[in-house]
N, C-alpha and C. Protein backbone atom coordinates (compact mmCIF):
# COMPACT_ATOMS: atom_id res chain seq x y z
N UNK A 1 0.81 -1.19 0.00
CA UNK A 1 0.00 0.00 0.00
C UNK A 1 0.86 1.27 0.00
N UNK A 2 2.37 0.86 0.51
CA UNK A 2 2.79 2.33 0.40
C UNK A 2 3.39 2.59 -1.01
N UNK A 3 3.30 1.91 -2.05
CA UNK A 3 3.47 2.03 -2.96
C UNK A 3 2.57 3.00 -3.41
N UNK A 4 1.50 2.89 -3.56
CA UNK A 4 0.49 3.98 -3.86
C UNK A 4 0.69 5.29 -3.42
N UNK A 5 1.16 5.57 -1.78
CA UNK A 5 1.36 7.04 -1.34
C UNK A 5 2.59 7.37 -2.46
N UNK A 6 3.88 6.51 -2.71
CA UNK A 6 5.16 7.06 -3.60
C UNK A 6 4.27 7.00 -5.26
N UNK A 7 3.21 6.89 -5.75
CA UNK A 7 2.92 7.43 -7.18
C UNK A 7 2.23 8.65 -7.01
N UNK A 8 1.46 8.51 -5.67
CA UNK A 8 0.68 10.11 -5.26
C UNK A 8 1.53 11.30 -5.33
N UNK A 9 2.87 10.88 -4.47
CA UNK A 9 3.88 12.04 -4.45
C UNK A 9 4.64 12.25 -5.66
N UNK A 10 4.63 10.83 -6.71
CA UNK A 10 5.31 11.42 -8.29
C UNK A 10 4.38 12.42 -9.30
N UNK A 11 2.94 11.71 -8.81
CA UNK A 11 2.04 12.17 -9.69
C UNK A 11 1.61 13.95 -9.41
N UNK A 12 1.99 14.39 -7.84
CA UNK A 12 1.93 15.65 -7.16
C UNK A 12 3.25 16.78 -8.18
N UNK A 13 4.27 15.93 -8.27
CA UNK A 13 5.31 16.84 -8.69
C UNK A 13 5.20 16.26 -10.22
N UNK A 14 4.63 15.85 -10.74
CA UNK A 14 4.37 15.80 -12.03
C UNK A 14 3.72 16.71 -12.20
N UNK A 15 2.58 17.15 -11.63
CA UNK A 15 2.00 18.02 -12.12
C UNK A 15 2.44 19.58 -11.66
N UNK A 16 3.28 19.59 -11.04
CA UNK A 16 3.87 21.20 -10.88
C UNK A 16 4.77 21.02 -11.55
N UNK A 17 4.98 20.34 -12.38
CA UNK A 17 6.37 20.54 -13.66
C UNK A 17 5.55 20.14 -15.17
N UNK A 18 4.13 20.21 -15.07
CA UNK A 18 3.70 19.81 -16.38
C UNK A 18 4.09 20.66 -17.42
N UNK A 19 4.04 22.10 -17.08
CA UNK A 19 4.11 22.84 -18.21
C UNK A 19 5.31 22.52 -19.06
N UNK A 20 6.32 22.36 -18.18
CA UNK A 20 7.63 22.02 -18.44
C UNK A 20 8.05 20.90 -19.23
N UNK A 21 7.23 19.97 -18.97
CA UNK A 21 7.28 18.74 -19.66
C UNK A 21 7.32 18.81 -21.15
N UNK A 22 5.21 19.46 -20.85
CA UNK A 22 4.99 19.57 -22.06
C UNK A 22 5.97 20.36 -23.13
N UNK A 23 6.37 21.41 -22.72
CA UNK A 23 7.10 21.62 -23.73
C UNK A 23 8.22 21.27 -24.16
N UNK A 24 8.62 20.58 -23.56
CA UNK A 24 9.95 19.20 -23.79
C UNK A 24 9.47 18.26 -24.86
N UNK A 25 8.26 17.57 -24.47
CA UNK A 25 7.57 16.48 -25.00
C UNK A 25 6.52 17.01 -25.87
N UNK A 26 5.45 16.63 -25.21
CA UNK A 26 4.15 17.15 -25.74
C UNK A 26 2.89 17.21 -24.94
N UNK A 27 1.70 17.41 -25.81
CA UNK A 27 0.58 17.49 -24.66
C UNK A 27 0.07 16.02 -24.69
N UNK A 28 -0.04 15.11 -25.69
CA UNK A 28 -0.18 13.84 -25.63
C UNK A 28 0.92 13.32 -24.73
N UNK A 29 1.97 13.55 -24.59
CA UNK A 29 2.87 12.51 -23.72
C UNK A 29 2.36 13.43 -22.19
N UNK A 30 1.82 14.34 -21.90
CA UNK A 30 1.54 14.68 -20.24
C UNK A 30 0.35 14.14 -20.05
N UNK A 31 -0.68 13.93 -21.11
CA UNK A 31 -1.77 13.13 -20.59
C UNK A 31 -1.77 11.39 -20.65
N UNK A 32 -1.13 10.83 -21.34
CA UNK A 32 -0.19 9.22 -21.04
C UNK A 32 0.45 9.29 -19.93
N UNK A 33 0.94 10.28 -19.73
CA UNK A 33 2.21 9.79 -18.41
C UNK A 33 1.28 10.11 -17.19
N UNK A 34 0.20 11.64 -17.05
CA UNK A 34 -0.63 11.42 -15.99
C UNK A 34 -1.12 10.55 -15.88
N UNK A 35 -2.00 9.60 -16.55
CA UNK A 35 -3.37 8.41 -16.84
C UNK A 35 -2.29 6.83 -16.53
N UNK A 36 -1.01 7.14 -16.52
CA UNK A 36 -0.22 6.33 -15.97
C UNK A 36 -0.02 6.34 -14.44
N UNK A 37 0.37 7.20 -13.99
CA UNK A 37 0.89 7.50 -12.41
C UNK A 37 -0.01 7.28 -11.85
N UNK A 38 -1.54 7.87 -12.62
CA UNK A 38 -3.06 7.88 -11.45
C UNK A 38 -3.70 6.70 -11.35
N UNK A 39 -3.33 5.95 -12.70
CA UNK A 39 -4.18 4.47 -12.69
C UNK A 39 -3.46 3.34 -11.73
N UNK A 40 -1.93 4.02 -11.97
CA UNK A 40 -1.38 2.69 -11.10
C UNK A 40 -1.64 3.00 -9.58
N UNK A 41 -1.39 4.54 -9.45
CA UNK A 41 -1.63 4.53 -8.02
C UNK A 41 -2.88 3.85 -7.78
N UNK A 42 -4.01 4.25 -8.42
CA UNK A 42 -5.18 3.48 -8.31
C UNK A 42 -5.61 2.36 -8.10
N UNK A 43 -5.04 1.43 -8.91
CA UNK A 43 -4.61 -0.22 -8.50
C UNK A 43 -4.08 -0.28 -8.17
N UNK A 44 -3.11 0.53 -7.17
CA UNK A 44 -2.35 -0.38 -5.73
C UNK A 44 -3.35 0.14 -4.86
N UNK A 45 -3.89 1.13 -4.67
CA UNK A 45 -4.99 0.69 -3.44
C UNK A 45 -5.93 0.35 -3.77
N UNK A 46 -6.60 -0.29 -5.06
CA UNK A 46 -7.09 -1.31 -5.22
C UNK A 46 -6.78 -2.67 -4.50
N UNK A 47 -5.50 -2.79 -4.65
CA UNK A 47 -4.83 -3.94 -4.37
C UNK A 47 -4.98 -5.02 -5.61
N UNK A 48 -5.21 -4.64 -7.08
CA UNK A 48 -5.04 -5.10 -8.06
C UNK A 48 -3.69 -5.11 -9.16
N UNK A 49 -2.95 -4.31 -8.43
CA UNK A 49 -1.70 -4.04 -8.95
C UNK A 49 -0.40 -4.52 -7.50
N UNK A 50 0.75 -5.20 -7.67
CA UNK A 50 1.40 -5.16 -6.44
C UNK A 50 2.85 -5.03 -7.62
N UNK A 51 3.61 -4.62 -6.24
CA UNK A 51 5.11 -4.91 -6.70
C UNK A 51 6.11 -5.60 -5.74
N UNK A 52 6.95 -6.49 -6.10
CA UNK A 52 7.62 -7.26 -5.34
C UNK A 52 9.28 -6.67 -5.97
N UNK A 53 10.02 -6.33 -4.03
CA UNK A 53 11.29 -6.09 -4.61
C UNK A 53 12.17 -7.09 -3.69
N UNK A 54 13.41 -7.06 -4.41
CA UNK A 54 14.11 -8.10 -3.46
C UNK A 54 15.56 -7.59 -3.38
N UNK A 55 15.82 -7.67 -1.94
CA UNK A 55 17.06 -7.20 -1.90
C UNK A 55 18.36 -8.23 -1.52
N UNK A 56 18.93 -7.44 -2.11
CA UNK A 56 20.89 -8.26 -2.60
C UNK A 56 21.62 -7.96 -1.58
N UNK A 57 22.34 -8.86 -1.01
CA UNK A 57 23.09 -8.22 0.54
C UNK A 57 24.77 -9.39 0.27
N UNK A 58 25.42 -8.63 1.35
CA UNK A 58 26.55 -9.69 0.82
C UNK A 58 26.44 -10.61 1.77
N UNK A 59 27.09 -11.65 1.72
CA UNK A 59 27.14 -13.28 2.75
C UNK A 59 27.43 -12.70 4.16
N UNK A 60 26.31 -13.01 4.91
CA UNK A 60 26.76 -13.31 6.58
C UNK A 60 26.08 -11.69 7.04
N UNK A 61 25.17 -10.68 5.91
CA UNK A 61 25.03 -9.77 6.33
C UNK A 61 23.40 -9.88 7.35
N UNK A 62 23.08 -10.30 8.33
CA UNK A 62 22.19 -10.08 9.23
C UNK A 62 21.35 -9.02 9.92
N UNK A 63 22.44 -7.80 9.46
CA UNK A 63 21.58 -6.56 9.91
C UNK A 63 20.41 -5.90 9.25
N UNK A 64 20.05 -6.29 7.89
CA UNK A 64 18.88 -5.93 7.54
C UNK A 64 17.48 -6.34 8.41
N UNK A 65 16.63 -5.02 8.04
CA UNK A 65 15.47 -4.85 8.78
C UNK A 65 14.82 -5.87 8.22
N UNK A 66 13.38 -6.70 8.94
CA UNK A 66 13.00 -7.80 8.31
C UNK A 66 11.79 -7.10 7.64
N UNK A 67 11.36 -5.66 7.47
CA UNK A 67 10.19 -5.02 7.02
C UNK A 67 11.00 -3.26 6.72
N UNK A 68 10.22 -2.98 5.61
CA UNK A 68 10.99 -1.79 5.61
C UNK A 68 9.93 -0.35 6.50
N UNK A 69 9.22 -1.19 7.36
CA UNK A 69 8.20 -0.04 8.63
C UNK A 69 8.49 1.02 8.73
N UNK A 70 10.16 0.92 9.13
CA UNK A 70 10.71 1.67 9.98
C UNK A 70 10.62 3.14 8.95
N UNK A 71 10.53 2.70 7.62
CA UNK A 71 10.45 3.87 6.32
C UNK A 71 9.18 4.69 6.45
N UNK A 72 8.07 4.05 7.12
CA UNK A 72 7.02 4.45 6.92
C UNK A 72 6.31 5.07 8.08
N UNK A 73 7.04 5.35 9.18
CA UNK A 73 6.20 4.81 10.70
C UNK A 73 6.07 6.88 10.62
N UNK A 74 6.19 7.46 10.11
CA UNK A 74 6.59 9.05 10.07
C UNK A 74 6.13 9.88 8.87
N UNK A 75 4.92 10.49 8.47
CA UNK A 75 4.57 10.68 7.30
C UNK A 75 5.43 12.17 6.83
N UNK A 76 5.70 12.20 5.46
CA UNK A 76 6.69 13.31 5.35
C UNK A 76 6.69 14.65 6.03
N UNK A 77 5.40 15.00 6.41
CA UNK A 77 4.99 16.04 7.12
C UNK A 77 5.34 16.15 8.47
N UNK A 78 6.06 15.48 8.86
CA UNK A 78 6.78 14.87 10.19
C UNK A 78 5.61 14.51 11.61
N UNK A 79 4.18 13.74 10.81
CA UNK A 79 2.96 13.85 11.56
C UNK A 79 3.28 12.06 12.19
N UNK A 80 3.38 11.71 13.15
CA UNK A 80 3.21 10.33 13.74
C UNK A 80 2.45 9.73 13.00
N UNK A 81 2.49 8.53 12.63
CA UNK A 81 1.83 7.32 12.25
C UNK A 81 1.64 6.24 12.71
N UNK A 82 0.01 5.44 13.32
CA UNK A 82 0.59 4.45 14.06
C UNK A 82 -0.74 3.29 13.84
């Protein structure tokens, strides 16, 4: 699910740089790339969309966290989460 809050926050600064885009690209590529960011965010809190990542560590390394919580327990606004 926190996948969805990180497309909210791409799809937030996507759109305060659209103008910019567009004129890089075009107005067809800012409305593909929005209808992208919003749908997926959309199906992850659907829960019809997931992503699985996996991490690479070297031999004998034990200190990784067994959840990455600890990323999430603090919303950027520095408001508690619990």
């Amino acid at each position: 699910m926190h996948y969805e809050l990180t497309l909210r926050a791409w799809l937030e600064r996507f759109e305060r740089h659209a103008d910019v885009i567009r004129s890089r690209y075009s107005d067809d590529f800012v409305r593909a790339f929005r209808f992208y960011l919003a749908g997926c965010g959309t199906a992850f809190a659907a829960g019809s969309l997931q992503l699985f990542q996996v991490v690479f560590a070297k031999a004998n390394n034990n200190d990784l966290p067994w959840s990455r919580r600890h990323l999430y327990d603090t919303y950027h606004d520095g408001e508690r989460r619990d």
